[in-house]
N, C-alpha and C. Protein backbone atom coordinates (compact mmCIF):
# COMPACT_ATOMS: atom_id res chain seq x y z
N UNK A 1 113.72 -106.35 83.30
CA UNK A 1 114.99 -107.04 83.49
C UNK A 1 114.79 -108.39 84.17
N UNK A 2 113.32 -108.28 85.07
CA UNK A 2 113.71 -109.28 85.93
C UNK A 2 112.94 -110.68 84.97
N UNK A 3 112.15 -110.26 84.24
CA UNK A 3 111.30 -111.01 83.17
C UNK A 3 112.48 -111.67 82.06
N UNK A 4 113.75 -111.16 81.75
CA UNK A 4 114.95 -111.62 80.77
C UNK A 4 115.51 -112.51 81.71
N UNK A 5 115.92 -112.40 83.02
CA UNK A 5 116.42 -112.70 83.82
C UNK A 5 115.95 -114.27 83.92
N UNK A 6 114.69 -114.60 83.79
CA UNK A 6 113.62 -115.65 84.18
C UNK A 6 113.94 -116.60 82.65
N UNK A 7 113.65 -115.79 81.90
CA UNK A 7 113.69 -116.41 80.71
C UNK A 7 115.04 -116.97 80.44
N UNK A 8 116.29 -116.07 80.64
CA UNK A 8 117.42 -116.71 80.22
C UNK A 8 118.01 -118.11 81.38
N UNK A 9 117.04 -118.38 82.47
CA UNK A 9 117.69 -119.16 83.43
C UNK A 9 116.74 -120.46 82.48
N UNK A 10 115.00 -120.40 82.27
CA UNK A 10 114.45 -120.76 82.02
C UNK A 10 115.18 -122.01 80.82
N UNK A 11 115.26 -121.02 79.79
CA UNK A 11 115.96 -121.81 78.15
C UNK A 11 117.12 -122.32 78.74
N UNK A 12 118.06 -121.93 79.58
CA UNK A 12 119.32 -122.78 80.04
C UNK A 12 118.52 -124.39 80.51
N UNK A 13 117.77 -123.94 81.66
CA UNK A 13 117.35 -125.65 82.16
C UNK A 13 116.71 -126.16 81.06
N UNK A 14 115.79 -125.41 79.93
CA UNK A 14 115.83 -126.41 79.07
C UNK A 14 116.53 -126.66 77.90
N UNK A 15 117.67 -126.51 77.94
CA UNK A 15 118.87 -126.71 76.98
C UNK A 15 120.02 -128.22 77.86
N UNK A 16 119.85 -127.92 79.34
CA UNK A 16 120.18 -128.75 79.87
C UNK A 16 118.96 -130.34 79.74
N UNK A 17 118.07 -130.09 80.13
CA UNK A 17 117.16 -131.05 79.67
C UNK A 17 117.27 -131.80 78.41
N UNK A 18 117.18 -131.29 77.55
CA UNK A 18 117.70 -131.85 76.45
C UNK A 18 118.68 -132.19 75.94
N UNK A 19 120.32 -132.15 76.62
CA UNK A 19 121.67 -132.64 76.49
C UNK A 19 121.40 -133.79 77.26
N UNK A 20 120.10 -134.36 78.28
CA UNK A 20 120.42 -135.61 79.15
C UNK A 20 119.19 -136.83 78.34
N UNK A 21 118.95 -136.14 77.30
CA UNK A 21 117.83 -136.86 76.55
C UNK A 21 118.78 -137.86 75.61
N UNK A 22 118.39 -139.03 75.50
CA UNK A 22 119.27 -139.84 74.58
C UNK A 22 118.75 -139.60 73.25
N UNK A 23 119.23 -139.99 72.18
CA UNK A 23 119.00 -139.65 71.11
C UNK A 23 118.65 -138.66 70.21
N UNK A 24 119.20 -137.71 71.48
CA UNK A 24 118.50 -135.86 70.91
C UNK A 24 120.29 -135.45 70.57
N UNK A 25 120.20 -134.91 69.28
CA UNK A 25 121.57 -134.06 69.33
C UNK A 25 121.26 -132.32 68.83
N UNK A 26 121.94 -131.54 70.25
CA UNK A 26 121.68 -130.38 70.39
C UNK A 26 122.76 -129.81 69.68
N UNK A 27 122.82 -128.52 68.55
CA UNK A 27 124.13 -127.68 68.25
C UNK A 27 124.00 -126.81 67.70
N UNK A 28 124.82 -125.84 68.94
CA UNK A 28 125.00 -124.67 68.97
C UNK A 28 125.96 -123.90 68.14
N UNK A 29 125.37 -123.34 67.09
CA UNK A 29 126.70 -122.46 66.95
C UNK A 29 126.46 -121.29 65.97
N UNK A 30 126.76 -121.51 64.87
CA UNK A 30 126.98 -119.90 63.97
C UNK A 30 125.56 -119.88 63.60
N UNK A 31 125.00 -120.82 62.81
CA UNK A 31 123.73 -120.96 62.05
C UNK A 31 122.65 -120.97 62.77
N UNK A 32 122.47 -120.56 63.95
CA UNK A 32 121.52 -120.35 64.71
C UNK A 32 120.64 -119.44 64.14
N UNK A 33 118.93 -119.25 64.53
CA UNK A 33 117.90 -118.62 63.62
C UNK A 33 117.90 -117.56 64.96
N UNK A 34 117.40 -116.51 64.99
CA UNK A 34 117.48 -115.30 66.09
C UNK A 34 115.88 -114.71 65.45
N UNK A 35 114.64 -115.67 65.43
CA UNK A 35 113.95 -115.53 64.88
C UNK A 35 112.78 -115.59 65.99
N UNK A 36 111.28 -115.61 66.37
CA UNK A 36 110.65 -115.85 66.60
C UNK A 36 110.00 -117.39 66.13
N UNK A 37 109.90 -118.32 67.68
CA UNK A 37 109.53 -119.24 66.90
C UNK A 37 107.55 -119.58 65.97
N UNK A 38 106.97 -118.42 66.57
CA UNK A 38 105.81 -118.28 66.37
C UNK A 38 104.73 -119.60 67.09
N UNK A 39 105.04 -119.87 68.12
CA UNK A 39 104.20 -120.72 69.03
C UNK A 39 102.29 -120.39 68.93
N UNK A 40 101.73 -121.42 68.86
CA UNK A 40 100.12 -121.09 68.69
C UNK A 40 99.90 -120.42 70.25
N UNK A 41 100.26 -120.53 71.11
CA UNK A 41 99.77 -119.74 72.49
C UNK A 41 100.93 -119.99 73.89
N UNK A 42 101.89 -119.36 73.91
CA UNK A 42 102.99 -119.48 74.51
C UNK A 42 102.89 -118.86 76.14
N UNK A 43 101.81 -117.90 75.90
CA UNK A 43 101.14 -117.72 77.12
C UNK A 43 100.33 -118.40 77.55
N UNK A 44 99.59 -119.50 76.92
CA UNK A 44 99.00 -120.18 77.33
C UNK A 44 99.34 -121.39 77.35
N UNK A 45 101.26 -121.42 77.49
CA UNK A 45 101.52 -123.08 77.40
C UNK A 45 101.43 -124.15 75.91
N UNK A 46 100.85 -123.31 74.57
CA UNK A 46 100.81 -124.27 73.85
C UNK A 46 101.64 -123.76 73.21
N UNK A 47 102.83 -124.76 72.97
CA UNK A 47 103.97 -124.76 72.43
C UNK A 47 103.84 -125.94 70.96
N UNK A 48 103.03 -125.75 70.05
CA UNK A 48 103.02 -125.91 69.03
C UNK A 48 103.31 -124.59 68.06
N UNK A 49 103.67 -124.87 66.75
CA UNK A 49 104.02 -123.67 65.85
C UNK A 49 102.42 -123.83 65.04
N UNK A 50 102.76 -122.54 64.56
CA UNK A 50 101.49 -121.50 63.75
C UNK A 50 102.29 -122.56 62.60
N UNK A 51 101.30 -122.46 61.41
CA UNK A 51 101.94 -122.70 59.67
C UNK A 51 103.19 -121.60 59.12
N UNK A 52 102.84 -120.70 59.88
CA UNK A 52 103.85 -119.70 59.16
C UNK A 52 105.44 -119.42 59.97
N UNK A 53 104.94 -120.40 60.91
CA UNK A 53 106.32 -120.31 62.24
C UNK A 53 108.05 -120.80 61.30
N UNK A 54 109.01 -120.15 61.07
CA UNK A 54 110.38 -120.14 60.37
C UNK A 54 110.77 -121.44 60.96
N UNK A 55 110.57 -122.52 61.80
CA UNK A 55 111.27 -123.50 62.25
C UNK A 55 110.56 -124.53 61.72
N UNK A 56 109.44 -124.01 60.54
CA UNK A 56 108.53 -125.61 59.72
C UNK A 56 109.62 -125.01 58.57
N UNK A 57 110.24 -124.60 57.95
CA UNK A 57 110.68 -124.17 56.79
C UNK A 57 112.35 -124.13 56.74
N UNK A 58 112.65 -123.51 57.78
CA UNK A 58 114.65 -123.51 58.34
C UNK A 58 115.24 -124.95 58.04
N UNK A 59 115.00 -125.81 58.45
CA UNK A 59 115.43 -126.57 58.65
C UNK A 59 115.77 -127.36 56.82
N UNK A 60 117.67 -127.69 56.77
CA UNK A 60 118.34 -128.11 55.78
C UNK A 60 117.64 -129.52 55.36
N UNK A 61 117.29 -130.42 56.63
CA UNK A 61 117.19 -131.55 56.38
C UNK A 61 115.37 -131.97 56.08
N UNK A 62 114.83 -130.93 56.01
CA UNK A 62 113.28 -131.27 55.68
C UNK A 62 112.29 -131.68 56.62
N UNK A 63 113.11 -131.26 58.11
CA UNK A 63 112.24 -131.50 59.43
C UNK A 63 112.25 -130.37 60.20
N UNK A 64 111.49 -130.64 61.75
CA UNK A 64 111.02 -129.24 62.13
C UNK A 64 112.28 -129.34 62.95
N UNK A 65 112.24 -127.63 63.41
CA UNK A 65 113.56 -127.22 64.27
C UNK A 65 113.04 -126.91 65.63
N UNK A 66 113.62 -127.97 66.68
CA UNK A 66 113.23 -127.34 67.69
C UNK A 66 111.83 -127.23 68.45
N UNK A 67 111.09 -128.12 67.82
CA UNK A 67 109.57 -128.26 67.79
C UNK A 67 108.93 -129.49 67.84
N UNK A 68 107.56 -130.19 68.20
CA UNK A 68 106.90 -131.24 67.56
C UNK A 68 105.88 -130.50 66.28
N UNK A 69 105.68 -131.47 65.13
CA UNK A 69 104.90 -130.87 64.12
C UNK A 69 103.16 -130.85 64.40
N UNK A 70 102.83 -130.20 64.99
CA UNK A 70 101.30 -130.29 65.47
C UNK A 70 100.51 -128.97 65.01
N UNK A 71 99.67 -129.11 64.78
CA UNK A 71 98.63 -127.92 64.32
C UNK A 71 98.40 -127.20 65.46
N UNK A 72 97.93 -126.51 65.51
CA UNK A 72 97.66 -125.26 66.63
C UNK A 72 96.42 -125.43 67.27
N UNK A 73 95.23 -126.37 66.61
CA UNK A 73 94.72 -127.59 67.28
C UNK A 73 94.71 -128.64 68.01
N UNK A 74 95.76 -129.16 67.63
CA UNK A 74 96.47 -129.96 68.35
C UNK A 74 97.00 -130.39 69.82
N UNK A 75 96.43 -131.47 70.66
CA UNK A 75 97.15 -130.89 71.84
C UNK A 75 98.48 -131.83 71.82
N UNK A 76 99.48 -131.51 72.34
CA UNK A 76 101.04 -132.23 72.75
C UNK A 76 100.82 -131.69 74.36
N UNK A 77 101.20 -133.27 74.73
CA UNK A 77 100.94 -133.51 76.31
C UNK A 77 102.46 -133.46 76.73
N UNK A 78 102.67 -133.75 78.14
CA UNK A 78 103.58 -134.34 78.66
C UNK A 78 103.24 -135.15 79.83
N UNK A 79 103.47 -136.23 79.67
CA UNK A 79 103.34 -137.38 81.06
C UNK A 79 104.03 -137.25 82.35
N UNK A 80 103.67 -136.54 83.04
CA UNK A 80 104.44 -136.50 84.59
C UNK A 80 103.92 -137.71 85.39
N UNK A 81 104.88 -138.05 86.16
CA UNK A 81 104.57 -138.96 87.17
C UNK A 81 103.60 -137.96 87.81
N UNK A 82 103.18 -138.40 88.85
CA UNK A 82 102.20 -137.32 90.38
C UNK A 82 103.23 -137.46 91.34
N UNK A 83 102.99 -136.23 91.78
CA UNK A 83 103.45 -135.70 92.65
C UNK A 83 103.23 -136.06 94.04
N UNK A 84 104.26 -136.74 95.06
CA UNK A 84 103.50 -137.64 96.27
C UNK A 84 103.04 -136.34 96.89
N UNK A 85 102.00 -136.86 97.73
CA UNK A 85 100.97 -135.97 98.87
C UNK A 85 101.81 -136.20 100.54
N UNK A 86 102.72 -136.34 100.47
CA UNK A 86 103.43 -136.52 101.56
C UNK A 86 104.84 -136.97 101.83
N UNK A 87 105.85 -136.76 102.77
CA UNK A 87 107.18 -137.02 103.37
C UNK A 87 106.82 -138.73 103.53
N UNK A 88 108.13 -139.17 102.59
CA UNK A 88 107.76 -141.08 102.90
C UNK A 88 109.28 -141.42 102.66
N UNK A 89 109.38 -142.70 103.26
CA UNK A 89 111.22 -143.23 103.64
C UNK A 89 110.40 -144.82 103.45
N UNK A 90 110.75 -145.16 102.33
CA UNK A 90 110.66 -146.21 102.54
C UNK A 90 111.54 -147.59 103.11
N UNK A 91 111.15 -148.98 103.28
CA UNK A 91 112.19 -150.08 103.86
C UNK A 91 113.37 -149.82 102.32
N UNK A 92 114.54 -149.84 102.93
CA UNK A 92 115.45 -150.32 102.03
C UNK A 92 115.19 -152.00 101.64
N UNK A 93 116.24 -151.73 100.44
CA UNK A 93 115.81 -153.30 99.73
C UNK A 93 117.32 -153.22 99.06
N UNK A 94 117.87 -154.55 98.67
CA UNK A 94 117.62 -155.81 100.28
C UNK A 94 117.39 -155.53 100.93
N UNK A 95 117.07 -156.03 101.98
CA UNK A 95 117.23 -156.03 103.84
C UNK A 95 116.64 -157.35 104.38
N UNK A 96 117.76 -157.91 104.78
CA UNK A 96 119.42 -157.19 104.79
C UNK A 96 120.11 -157.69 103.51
N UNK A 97 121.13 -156.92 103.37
CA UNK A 97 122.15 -156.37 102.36
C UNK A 97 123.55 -156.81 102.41
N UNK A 98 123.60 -157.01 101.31
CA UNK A 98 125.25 -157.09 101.21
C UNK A 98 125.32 -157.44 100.04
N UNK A 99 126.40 -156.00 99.24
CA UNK A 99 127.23 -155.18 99.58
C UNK A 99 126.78 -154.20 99.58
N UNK A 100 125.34 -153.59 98.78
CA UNK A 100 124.82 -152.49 98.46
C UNK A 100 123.44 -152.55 99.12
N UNK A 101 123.02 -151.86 99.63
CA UNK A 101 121.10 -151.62 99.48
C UNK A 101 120.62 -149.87 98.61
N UNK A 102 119.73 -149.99 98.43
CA UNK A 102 118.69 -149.14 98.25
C UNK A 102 117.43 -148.28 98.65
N UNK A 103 117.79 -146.74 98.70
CA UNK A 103 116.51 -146.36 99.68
C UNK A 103 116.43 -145.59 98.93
N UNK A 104 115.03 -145.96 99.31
CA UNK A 104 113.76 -144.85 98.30
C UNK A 104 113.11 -143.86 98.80
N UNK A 105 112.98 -142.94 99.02
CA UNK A 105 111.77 -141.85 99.30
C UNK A 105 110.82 -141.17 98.35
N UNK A 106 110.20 -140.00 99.41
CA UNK A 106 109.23 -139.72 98.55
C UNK A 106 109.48 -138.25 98.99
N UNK A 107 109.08 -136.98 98.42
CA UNK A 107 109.18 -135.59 98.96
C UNK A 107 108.14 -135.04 98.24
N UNK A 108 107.04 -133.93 98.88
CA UNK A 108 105.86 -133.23 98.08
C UNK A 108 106.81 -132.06 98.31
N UNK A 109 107.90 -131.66 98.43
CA UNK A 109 107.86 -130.13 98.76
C UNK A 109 109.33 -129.59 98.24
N UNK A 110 109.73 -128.68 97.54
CA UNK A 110 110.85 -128.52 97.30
C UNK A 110 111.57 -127.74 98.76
N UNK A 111 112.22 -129.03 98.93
CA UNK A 111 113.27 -128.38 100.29
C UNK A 111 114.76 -128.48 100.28
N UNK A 112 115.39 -128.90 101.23
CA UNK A 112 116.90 -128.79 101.47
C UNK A 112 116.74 -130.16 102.59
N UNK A 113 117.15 -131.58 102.00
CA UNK A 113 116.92 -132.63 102.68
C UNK A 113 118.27 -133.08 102.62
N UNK A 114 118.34 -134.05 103.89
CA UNK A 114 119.26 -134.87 104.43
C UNK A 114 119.17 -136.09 104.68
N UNK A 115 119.80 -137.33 104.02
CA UNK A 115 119.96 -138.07 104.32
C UNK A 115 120.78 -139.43 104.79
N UNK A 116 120.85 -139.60 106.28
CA UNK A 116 122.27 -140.18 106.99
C UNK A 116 122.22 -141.63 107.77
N UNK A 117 123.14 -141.65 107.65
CA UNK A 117 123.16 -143.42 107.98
C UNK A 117 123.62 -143.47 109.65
N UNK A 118 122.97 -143.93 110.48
CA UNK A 118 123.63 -144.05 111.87
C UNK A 118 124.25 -145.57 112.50
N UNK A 119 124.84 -144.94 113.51
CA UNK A 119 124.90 -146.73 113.84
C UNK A 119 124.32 -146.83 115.17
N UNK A 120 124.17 -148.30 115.85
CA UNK A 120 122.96 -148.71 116.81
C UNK A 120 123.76 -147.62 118.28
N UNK A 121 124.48 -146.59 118.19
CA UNK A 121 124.96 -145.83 119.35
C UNK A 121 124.89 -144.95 119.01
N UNK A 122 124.44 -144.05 117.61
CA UNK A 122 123.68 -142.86 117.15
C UNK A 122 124.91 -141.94 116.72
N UNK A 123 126.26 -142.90 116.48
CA UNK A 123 126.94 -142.09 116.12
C UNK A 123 126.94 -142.15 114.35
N UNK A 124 127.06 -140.85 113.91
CA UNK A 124 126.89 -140.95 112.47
C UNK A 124 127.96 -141.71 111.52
N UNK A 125 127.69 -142.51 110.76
CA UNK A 125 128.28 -143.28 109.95
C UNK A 125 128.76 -142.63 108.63
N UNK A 126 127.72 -141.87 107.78
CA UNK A 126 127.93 -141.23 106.60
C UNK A 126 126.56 -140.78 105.71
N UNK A 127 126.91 -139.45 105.91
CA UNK A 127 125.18 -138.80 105.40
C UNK A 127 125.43 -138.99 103.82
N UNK A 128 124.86 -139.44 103.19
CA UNK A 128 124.26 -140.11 101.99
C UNK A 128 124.34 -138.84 101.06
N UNK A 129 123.48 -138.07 101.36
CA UNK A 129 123.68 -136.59 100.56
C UNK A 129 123.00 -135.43 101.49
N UNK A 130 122.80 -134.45 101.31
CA UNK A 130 122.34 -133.00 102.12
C UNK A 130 122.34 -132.06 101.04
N UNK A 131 120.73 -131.84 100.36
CA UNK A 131 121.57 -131.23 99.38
C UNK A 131 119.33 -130.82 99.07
N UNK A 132 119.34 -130.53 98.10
CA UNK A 132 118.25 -129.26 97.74
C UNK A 132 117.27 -130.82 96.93
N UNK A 133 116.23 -131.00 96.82
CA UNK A 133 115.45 -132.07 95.90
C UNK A 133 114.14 -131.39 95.94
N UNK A 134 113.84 -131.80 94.49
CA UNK A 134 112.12 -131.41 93.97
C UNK A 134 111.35 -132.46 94.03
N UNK A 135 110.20 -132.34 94.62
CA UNK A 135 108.85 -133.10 94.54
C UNK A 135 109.29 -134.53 93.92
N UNK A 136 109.34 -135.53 94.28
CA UNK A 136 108.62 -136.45 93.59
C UNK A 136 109.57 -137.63 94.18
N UNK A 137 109.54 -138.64 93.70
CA UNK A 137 110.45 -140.30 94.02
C UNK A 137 112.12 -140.24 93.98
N UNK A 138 113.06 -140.39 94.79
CA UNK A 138 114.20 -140.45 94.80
C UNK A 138 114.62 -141.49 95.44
N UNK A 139 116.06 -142.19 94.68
CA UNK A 139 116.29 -143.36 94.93
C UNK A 139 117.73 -143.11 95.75
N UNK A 140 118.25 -143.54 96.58
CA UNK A 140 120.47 -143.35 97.07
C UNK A 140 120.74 -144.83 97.09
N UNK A 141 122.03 -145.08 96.96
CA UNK A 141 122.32 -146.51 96.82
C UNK A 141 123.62 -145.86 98.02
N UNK A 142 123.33 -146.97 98.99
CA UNK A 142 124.74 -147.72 99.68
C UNK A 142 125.42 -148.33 100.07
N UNK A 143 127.02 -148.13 99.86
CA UNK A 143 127.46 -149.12 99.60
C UNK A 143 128.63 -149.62 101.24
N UNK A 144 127.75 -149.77 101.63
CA UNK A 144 128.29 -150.23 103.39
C UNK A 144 129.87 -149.38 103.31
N UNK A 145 129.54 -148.06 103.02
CA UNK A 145 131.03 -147.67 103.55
C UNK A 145 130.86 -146.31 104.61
N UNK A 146 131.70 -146.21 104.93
CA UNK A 146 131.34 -144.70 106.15
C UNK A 146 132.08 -143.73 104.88
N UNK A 147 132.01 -142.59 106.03
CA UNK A 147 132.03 -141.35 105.51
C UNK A 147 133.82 -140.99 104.93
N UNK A 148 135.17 -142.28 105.41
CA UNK A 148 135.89 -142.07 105.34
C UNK A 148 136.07 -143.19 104.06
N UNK A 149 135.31 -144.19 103.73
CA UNK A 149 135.59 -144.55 102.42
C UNK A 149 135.71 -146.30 103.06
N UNK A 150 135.41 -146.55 104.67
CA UNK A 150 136.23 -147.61 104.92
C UNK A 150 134.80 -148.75 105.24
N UNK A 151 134.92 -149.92 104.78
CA UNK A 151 133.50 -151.25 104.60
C UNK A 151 133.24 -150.76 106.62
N UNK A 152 131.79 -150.50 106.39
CA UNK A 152 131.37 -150.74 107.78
C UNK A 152 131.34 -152.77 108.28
N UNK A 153 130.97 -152.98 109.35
CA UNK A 153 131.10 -154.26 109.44
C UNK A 153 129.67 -154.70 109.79
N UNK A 154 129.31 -155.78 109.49
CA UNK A 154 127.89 -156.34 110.14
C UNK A 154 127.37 -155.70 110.99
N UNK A 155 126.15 -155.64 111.08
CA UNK A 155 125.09 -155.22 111.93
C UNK A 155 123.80 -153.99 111.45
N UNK A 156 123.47 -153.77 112.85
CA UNK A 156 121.94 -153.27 112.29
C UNK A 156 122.92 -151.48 112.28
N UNK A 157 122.03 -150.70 111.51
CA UNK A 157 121.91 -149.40 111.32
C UNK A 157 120.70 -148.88 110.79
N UNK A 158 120.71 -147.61 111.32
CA UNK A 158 119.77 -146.62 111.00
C UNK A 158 119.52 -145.53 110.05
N UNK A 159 118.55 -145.56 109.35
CA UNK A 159 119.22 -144.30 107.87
C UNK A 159 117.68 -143.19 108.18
N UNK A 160 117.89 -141.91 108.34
CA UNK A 160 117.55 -140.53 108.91
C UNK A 160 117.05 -139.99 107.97
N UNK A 161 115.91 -139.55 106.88
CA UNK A 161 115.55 -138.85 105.97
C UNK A 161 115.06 -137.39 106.19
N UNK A 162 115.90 -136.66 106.70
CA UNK A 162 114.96 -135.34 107.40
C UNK A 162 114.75 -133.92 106.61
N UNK A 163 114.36 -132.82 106.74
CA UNK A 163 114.14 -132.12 106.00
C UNK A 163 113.47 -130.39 107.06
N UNK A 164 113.37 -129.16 106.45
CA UNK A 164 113.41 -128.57 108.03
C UNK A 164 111.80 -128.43 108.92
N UNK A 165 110.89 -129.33 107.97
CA UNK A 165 109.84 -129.68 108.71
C UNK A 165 109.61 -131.12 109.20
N UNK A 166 110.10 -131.89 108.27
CA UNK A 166 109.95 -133.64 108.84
C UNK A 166 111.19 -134.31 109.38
N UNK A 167 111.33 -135.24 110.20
CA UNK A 167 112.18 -136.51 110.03
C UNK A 167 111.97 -137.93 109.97
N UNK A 168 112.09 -139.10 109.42
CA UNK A 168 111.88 -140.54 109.67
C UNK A 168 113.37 -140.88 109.58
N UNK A 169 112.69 -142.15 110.11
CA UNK A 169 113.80 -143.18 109.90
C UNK A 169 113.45 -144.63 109.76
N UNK A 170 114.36 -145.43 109.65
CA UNK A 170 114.36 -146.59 109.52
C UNK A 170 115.28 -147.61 109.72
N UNK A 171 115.01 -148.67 109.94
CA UNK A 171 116.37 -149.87 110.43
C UNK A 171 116.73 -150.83 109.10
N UNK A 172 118.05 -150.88 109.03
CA UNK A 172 118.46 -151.90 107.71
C UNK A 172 119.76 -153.06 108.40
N UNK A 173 119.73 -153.90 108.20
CA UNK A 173 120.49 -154.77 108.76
C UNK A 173 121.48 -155.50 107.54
N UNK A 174 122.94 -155.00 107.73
CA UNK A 174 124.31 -155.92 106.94
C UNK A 174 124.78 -156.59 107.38
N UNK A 175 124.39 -157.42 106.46
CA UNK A 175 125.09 -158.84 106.58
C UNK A 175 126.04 -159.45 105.67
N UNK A 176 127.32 -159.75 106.39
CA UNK A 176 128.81 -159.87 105.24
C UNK A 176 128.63 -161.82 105.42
């Protein structure tokens, strides 16, 4: 059960993946194949089809379904960025800013991170987001407003990147 369980969360994220892909059109409906797609080694990650796999042949329009066309020889890669080796906050940019800046980080670890804007008396201005992120480069844009929606005014502030093993920070200065 718990192996269906994996799989059906699995094909959802990648059904979602592929609705944020441009030029991909996904559709679901009656004519769906309930077939095996016959992958050359699916336990071993290679997600190419066999010759005899139903998704070189299904398909109305004379292309593959659901697949790249590669031999079972074949390797099909995927290009990942790398993965940073460490907790990083970088300088926002501009700085200084006005109306918007930009902050970048970096995260090796899937955690539950926070990130908040202070002002030079440490009272909080407006946390940016607090919320769950995976490994790799993330960008927040802000836009000099607090947490109630209202233009902060000139001066220096502080933005908090923390997480439940690290914290940094850093100074950004608005200028209207």
């Amino acid at each position: 059960m718990k192996n269906e369980e994996y799989l059906t969360k699995r094909i959802f994220s990648i059904l979602n993946r592929i609705e944020e892909m441009t030029g991909v059109l996904l559709t679901l409906g009656e004519q769906n194949m309930d077939l095996d797609p016959q992958f050359c080694d699916s336990q071993g990650s290679v997600y190419n089809l066999q010759e005899s796999s139903p998704c070189l042949i299904a398909s109305s329009s004379d292309g593959v379904l659901g697949a790249h066309e590669l031999d079972c020889d074949e390797v099909l890669s995927v290009s990942r960025p790398p993965v940073p080796s460490k907790f990083s906050l970088y300088q926002n940019y501009p700085n200084p800013f006005n109306p918007s800046t930009e902050i970048r980080f970096e995260v090796f670890e899937f955690d539950t991170y926070e990130l908040s804007v202070f002002n030079l008396n440490g009272q909080l201005v407006k946390t940016l987001f607090s919320n769950f992120k995976v490994p790799g480069s993330h960008v927040v844009t802000w836009n000099a407003r607090d947490r109630n929606g209202v233009k902060v005014p000139s001066g220096v502030y502080l933005y908090l990147l923390k997480n439940s093993k690290n914290q940094e920070s850093k100074k950004m200065i608005l200028m209207k």
